[in-house]
Protein backbone atom coordinates (compact mmCIF):
# COMPACT_ATOMS: atom_id res chain seq x y z
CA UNK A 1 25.34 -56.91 91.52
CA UNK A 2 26.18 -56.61 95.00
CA UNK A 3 28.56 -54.40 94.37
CA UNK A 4 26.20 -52.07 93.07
CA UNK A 5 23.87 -51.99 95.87
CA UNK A 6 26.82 -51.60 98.23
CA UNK A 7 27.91 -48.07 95.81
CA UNK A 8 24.27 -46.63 96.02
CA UNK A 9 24.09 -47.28 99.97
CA UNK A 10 27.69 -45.74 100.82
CA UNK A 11 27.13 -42.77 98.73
CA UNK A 12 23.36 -42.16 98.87
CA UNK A 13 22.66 -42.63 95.14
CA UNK A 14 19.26 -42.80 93.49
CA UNK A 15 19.02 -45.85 91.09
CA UNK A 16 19.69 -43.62 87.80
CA UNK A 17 22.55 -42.25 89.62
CA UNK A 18 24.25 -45.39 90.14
CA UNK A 19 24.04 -46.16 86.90
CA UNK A 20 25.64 -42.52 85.40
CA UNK A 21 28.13 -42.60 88.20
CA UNK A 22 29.66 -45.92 87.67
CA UNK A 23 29.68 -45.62 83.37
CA UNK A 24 31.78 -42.42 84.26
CA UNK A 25 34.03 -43.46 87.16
CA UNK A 26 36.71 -46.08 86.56
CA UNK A 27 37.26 -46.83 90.38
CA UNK A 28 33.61 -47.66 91.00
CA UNK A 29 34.13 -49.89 87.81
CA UNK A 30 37.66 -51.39 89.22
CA UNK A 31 35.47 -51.94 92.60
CA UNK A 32 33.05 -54.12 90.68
CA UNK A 33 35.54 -56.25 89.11
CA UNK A 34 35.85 -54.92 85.56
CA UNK A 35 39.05 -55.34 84.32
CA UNK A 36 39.07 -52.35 81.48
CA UNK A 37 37.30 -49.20 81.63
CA UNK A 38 33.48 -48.99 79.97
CA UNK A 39 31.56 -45.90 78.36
CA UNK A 40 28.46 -47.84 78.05
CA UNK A 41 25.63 -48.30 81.19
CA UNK A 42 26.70 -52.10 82.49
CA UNK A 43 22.43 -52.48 83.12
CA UNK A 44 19.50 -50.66 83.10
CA UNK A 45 18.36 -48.75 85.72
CA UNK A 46 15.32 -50.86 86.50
CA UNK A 47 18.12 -53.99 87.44
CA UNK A 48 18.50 -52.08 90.63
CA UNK A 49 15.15 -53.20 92.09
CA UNK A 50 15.55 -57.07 91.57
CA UNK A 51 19.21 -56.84 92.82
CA UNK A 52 17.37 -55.78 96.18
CA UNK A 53 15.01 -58.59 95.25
CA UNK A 54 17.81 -60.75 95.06
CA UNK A 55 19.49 -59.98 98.38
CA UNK A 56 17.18 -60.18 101.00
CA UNK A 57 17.38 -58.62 104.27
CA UNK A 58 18.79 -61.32 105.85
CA UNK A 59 21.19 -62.06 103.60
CA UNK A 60 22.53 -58.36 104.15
CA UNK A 61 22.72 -59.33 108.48
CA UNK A 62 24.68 -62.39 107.20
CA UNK A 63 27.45 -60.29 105.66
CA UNK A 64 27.01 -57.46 108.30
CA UNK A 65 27.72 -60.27 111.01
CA UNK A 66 30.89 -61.93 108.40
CA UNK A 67 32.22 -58.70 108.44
CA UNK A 68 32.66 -57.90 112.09
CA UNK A 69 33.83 -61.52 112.57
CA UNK A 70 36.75 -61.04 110.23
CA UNK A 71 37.35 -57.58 111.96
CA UNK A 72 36.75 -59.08 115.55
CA UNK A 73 37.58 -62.39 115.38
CA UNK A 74 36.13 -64.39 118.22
CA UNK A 75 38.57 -64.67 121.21
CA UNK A 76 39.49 -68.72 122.07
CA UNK A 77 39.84 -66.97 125.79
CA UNK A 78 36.59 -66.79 127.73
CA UNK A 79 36.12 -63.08 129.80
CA UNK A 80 38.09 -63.17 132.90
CA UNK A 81 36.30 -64.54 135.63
CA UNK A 82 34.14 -66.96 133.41
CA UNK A 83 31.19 -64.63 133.80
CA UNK A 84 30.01 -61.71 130.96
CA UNK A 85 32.00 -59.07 128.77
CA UNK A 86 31.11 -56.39 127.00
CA UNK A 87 28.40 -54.02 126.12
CA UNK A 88 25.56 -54.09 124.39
CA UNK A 89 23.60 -50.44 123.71
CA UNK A 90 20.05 -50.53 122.31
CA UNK A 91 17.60 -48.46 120.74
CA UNK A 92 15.30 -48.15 118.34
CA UNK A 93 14.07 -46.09 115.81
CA UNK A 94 11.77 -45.68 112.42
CA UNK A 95 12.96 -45.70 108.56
CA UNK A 96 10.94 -43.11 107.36
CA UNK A 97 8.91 -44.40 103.62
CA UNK A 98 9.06 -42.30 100.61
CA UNK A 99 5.07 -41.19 101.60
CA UNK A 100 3.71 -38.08 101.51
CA UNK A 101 1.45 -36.88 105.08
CA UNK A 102 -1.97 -39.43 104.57
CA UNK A 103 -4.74 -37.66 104.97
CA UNK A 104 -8.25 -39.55 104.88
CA UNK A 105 -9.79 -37.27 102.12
CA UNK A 106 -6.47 -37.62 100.02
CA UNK A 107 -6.33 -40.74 100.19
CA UNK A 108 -10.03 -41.53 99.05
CA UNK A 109 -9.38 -39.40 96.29
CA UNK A 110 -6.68 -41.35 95.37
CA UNK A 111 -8.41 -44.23 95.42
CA UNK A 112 -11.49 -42.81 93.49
CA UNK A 113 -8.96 -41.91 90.63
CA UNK A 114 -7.78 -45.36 90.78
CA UNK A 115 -11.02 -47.17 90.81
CA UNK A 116 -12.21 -45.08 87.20
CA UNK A 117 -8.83 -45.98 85.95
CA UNK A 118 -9.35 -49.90 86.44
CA UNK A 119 -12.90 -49.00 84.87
CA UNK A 120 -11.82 -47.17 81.85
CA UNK A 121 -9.16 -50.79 81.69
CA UNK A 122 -12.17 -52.81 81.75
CA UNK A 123 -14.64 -50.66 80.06
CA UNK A 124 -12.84 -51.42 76.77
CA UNK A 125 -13.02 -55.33 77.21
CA UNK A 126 -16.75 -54.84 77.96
CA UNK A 127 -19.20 -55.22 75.57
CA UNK A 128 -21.67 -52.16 77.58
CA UNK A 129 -22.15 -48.62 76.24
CA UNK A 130 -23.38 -45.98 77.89
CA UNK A 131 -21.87 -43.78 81.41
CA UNK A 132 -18.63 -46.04 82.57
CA UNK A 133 -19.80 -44.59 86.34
CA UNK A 134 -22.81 -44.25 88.02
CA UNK A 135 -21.56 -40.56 89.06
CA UNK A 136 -20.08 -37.43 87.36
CA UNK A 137 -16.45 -37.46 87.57
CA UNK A 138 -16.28 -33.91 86.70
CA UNK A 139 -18.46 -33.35 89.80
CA UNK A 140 -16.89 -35.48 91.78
CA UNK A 141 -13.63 -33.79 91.70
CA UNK A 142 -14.68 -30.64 92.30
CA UNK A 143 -16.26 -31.73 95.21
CA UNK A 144 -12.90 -32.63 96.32
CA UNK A 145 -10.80 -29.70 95.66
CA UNK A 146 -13.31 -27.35 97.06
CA UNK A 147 -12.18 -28.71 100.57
CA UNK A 148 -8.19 -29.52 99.58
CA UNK A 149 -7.62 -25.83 98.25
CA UNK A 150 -9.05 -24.94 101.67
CA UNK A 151 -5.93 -23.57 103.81
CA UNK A 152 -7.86 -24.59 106.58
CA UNK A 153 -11.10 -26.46 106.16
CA UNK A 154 -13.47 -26.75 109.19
CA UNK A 155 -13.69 -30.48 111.05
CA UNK A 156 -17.46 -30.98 109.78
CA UNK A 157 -16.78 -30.07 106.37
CA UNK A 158 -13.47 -32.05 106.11
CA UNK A 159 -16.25 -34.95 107.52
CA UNK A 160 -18.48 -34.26 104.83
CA UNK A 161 -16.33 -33.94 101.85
CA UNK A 162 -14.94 -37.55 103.50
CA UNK A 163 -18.27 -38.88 103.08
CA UNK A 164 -19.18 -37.54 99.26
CA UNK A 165 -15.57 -39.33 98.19
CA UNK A 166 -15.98 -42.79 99.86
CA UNK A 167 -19.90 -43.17 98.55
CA UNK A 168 -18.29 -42.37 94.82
CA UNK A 169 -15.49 -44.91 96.08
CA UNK A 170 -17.63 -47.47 96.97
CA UNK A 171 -19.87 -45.98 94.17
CA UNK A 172 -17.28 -47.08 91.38
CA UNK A 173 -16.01 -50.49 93.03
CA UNK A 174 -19.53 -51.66 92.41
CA UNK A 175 -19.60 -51.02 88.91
CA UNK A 176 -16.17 -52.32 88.77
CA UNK A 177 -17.31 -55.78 89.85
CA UNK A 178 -20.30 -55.69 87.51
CA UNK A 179 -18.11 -55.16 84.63
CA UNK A 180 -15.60 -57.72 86.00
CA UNK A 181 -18.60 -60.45 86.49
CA UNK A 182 -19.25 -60.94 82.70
CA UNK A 183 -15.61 -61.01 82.07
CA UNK A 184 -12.25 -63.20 82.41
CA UNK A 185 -10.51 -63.35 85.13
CA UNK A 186 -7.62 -62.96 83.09
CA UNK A 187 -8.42 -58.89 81.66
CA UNK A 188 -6.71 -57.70 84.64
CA UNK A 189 -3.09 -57.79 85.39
CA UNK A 190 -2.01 -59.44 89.02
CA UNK A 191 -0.68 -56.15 89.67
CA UNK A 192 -4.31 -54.57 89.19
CA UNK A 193 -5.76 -57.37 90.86
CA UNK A 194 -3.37 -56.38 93.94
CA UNK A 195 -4.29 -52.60 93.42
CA UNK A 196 -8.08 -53.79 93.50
CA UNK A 197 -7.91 -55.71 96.77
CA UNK A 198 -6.31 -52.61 98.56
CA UNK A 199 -9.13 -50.17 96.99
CA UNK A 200 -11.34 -52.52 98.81
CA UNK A 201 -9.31 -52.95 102.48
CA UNK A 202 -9.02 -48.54 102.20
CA UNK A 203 -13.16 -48.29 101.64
CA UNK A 204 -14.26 -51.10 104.27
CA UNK A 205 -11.57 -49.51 106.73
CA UNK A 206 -12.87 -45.71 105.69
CA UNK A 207 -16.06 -47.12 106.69
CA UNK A 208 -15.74 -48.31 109.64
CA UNK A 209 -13.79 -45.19 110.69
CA UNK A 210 -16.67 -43.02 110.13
CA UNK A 211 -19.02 -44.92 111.51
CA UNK A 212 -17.04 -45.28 114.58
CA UNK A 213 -14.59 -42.51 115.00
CA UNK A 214 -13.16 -44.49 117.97
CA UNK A 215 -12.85 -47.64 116.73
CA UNK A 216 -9.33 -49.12 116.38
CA UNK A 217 -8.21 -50.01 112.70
CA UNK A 218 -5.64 -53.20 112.37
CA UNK A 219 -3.65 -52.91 109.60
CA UNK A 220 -4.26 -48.86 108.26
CA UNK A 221 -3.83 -48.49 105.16
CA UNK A 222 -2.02 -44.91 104.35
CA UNK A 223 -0.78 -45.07 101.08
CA UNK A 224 -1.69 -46.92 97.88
CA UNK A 225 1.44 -47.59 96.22
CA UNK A 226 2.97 -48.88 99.59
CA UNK A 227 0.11 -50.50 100.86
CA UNK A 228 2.62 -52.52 103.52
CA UNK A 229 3.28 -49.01 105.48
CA UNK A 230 1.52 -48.13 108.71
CA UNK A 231 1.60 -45.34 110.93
CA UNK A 232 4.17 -45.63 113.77
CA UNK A 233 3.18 -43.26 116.49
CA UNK A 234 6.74 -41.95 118.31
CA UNK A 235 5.30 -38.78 120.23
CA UNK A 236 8.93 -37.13 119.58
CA UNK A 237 8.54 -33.46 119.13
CA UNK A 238 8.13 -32.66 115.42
CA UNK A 239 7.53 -35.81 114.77
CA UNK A 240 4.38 -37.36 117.04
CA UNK A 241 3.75 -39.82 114.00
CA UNK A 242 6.06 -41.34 111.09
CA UNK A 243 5.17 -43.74 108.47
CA UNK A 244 7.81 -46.55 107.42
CA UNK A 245 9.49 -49.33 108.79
CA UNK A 246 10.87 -49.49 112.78
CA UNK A 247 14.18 -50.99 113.73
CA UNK A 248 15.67 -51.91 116.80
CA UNK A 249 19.46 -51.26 116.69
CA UNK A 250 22.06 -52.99 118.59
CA UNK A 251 25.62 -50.89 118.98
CA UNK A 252 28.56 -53.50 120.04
CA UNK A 253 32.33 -51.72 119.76
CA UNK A 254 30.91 -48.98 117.49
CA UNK A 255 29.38 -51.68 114.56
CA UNK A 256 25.35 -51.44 114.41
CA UNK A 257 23.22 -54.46 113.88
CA UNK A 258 19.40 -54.92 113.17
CA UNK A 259 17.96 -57.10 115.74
CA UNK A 260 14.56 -56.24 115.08
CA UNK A 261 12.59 -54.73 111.84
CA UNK A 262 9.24 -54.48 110.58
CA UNK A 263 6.61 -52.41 109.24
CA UNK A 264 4.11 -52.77 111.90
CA UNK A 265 4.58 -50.82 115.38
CA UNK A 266 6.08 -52.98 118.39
CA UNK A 267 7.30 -52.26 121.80
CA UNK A 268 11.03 -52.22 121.20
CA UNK A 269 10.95 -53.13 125.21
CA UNK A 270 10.10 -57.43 124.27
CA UNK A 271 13.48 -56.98 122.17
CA UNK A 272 15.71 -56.86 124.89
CA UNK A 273 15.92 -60.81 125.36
CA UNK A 274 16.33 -61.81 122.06
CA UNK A 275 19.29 -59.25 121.70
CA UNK A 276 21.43 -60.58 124.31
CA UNK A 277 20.61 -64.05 123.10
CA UNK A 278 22.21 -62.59 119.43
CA UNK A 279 25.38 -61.61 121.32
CA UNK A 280 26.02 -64.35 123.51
CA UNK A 281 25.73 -66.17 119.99
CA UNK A 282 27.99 -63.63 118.61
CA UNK A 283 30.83 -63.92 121.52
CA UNK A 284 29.25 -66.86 123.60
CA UNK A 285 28.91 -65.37 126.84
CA UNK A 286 26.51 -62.32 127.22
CA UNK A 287 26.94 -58.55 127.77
CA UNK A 288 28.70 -57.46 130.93
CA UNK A 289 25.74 -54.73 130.90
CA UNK A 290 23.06 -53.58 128.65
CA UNK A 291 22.53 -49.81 128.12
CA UNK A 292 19.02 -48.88 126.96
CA UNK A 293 16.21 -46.55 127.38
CA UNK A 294 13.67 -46.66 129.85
CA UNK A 295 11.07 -48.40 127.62
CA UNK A 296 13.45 -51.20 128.10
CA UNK A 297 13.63 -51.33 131.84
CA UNK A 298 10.27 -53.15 132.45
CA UNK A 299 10.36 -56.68 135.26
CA UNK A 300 10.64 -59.10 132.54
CA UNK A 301 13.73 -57.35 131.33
CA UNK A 302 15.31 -56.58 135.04
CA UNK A 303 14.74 -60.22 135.57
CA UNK A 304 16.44 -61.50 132.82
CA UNK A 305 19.08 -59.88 133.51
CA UNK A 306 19.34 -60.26 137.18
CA UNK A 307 18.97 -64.27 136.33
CA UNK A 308 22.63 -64.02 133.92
CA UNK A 309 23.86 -61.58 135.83
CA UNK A 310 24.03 -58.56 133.42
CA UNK A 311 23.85 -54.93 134.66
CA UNK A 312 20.59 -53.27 133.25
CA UNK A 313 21.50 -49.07 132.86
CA UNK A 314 18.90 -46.89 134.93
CA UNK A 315 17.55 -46.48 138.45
CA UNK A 316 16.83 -49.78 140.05
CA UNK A 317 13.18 -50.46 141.68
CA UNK A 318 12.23 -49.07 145.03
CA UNK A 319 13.73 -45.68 146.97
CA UNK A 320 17.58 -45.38 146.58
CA UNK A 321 19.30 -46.03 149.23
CA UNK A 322 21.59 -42.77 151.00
CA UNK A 323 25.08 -43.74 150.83
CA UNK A 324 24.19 -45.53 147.10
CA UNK A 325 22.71 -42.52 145.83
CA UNK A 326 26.39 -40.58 145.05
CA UNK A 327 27.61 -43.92 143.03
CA UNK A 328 24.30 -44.19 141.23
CA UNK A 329 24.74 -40.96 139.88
CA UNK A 330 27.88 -41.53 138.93
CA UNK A 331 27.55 -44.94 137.14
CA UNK A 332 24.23 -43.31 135.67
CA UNK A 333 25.86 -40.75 133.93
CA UNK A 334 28.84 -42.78 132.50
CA UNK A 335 26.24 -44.97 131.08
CA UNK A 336 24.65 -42.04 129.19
CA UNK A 337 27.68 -40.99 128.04
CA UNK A 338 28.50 -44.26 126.64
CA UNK A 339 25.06 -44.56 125.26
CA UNK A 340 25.36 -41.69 123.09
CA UNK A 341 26.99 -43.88 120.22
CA UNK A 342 23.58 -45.11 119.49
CA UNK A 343 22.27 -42.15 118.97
CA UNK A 344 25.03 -40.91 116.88
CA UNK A 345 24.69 -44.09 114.83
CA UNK A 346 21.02 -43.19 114.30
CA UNK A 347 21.59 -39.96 113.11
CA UNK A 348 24.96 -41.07 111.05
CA UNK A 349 22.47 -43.37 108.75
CA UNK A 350 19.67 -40.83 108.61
CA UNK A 351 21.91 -37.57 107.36
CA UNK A 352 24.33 -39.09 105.89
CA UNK A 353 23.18 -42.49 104.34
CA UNK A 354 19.55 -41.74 103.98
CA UNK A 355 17.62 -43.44 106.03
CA UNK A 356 15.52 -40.70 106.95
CA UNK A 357 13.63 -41.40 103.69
CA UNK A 358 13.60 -44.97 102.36
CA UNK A 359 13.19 -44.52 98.27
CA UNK A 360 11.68 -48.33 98.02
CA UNK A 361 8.29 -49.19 96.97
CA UNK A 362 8.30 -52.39 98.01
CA UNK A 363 8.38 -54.22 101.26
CA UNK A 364 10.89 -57.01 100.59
CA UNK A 365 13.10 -54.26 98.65
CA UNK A 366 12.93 -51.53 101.80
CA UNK A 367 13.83 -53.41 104.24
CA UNK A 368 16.84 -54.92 101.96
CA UNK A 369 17.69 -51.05 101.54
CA UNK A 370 17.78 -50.24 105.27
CA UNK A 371 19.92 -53.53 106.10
CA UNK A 372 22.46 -52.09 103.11
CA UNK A 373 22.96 -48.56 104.83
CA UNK A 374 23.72 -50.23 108.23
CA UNK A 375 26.13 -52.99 106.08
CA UNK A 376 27.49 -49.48 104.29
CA UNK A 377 28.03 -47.43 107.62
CA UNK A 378 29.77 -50.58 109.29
CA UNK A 379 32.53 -51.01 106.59
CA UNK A 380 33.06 -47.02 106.56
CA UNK A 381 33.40 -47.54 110.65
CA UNK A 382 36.03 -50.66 109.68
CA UNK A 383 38.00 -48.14 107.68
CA UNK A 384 37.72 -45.85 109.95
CA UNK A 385 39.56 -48.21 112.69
CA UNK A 386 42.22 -49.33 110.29
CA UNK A 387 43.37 -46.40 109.18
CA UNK A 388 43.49 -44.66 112.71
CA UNK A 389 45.19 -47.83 113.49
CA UNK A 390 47.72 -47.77 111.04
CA UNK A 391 48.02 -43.75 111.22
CA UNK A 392 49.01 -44.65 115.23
CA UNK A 393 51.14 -47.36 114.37
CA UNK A 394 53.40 -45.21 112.27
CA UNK A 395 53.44 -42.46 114.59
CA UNK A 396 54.80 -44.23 116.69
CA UNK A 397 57.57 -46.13 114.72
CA UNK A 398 58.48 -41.92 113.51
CA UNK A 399 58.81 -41.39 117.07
CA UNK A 400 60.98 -44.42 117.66
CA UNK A 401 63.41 -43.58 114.69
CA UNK A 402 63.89 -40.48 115.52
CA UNK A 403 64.44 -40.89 119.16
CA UNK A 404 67.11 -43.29 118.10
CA UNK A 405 69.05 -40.83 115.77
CA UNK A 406 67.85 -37.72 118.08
CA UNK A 407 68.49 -39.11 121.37
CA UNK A 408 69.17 -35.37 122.92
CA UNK A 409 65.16 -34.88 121.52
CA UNK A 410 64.00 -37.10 124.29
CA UNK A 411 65.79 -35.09 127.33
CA UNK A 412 64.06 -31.67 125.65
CA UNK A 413 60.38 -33.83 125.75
């Protein structure tokens, strides 16, 4: 099961291809414990999503933190000095959702088609004849695509055609509910019962958009199908807004942690604290210094760590002093150069274990998918370190045995 999970996150596998790969590959099968080679599929392709039910995000961190503990076993000696050790490198970033670019007349389309599709559901249960809707469909769509095969519609027609789709929206929900009044709760499906309560959040938020343009929305709905995804403004060039989940990443001697995740946006700044409380958990005394952006660096932060003594990365407060300025620099740019492995870690799990695009529909099941390609990047970092460790341990027992038997070798080095 776990095994599984732990195949399609190291390798970047969709859930059909897990399945193909391991009925054709003995050593995937060998890694899962079989004990004979198997033509046959071991499960359907559909097990994949409650295996990620299964293991929740959580449970993932648990093993992510077992494993660095049986690579880094804690040391019974305290740092030298009895004060900090260590560094800790933050950052954050955003798990981009399997979504295509919301638009507000897409997406009331969307939901118009999914409204008559609960209707025609219902219609069949009803006892009524007659027109299911209180509109033309036919017209209805064309109305749409005359603005979406537009290459570039203008702002008050986009406005308009936004208007015609959330009156048939709102339009169909009403005769939804007056076919669902003379009937059972039970003639739709939780699932469609879920589906309905979204239709209704995306009209009443719709609403209240174009009524008031300015207005802030809590809790934007941009997709149907992942109704638990909001924007996440970054203002990074490219990309000024993405739409998944946002983590806050923790680098400590090259293994990433999640310290912070979740679908809605958050100032990755108010993470700082509860960060170095993880690692002085982890080791038991906190970071010698913290390197992190300058979202980070705001007085709550600076006086945390001034209170326990831990060096915050970054200019400190007020006009530099002249003969500090020279060190500053210095200590400045060794601390960029040593936060780089975050960054390298972010782009490690979005090219080459797919984070950039989380395949999950669900919100339990993403997150559990974004905790596996951090667990799945670790252990390839673990191997990593053993083998150059091993690779550098025989080198130098070579060079040992054949300095012995060579000994006129070392006067030519």
């Amino acid at each position: 099961m776990f095994g599984s999970l732990h195949i399609q996150a190291s390798e970047c596998f969709t859930d059909e291809k897990v399945v193909e790969n391991i009925s054709e590959n003995p050593y995937l099968q060998y890694f899962l414990g079989l004990h004979e080679f198997q033509t046959k599929p071991l499960f359907d392709t559909s097990m994949m999503t409650y295996f990620r039910k299964r293991f929740t995000a959580d449970d993932v961190a648990a093993i992510n933190e077992e494993l660095y503990r049986r690579v880094h076993p804690p040391k019974d000696e305290p740092p030298q000095g009895g004060g900090n050790g260590g560094t800790l490198v933050l950052d954050a970033t955003v798990a981009p959702a399997d979504v295509r670019y919301p638009t507000d007349l897409s997406l009331l389309n969307e939901c118009r088609e999914n409204v008559e599709e609960l209707i025609d559901t219902v219609w069949d249960k009803s006892e009524k004849r007659g027109h299911k809707t209180s509109y033309n469909r036919r017209k209805a769509r064309k109305r749409y695509l005359k603005i979406a095969k537009l290459r570039k519609a203008k702002r008050k027609a986009v406005k308009q055609a936004v208007s015609e789709q959330l009156d048939y929206v709102e339009r169909g929900l009403s005769d939804l509910d007056n076919l669902l009044a003379a009937l059972p709760k039970d003639t739709l499906k939780h699932r469609q019962w879920e589906r309905l309560a979204t239709l209704r959040s995306v009209a009443e938020q719709q609403r209240t958009h174009l009524e008031n343009p300015q207005a802030s929305i809590p809790d934007r709905i941009v997709n149907l199908r992942q109704p638990h995804v909001r924007p996440i403004v970054r203002g990074k060039a490219g990309h000024p807004v993405e739409f998944g989940q946002k983590l806050g990443f923790s680098v400590v001697d090259g293994y990433t942690f999640i310290d912070a995740q979740s679908f809605d946006n958050f100032n990755e700044g108010v993470t700082l604290i509860a960060s170095a409380e993880k690692y002085k958990v982890r080791f038991g005394h906190y970071p010698e210094r913290i390197l992190a952006d300058t979202i980070y660096r705001n007085r709550e932060n600076r006086r945390f760590c001034k209170e326990h003594g831990i060096r915050l990365s970054g200019p400190r407060l007020g006009r530099p002093k002249a003969d500090e300025l020279e060190a500053d620099r210095e200590m400045a740019y060794r601390d960029s150069c040593d936060r780089n492995i975050v960054e390298s870690r972010n782009g490690i799990a979005k090219r080459r274990y797919g984070l950039d695009r989380i395949l999950s529909y669900l919100s339990c099941t993403a997150k559990t998918e974004a905790a596996l390609v951090v667990l799945a990047m670790n252990a390839a970092h673990c191997l990593q370190t053993l083998l150059r460790t091993f690779f550098a341990r025989m080198f130098r027992l070579l060079r040992f045995a054949i300095l012995r038997f060579f000994p006129d070798l070392a006067v030519i080095q």
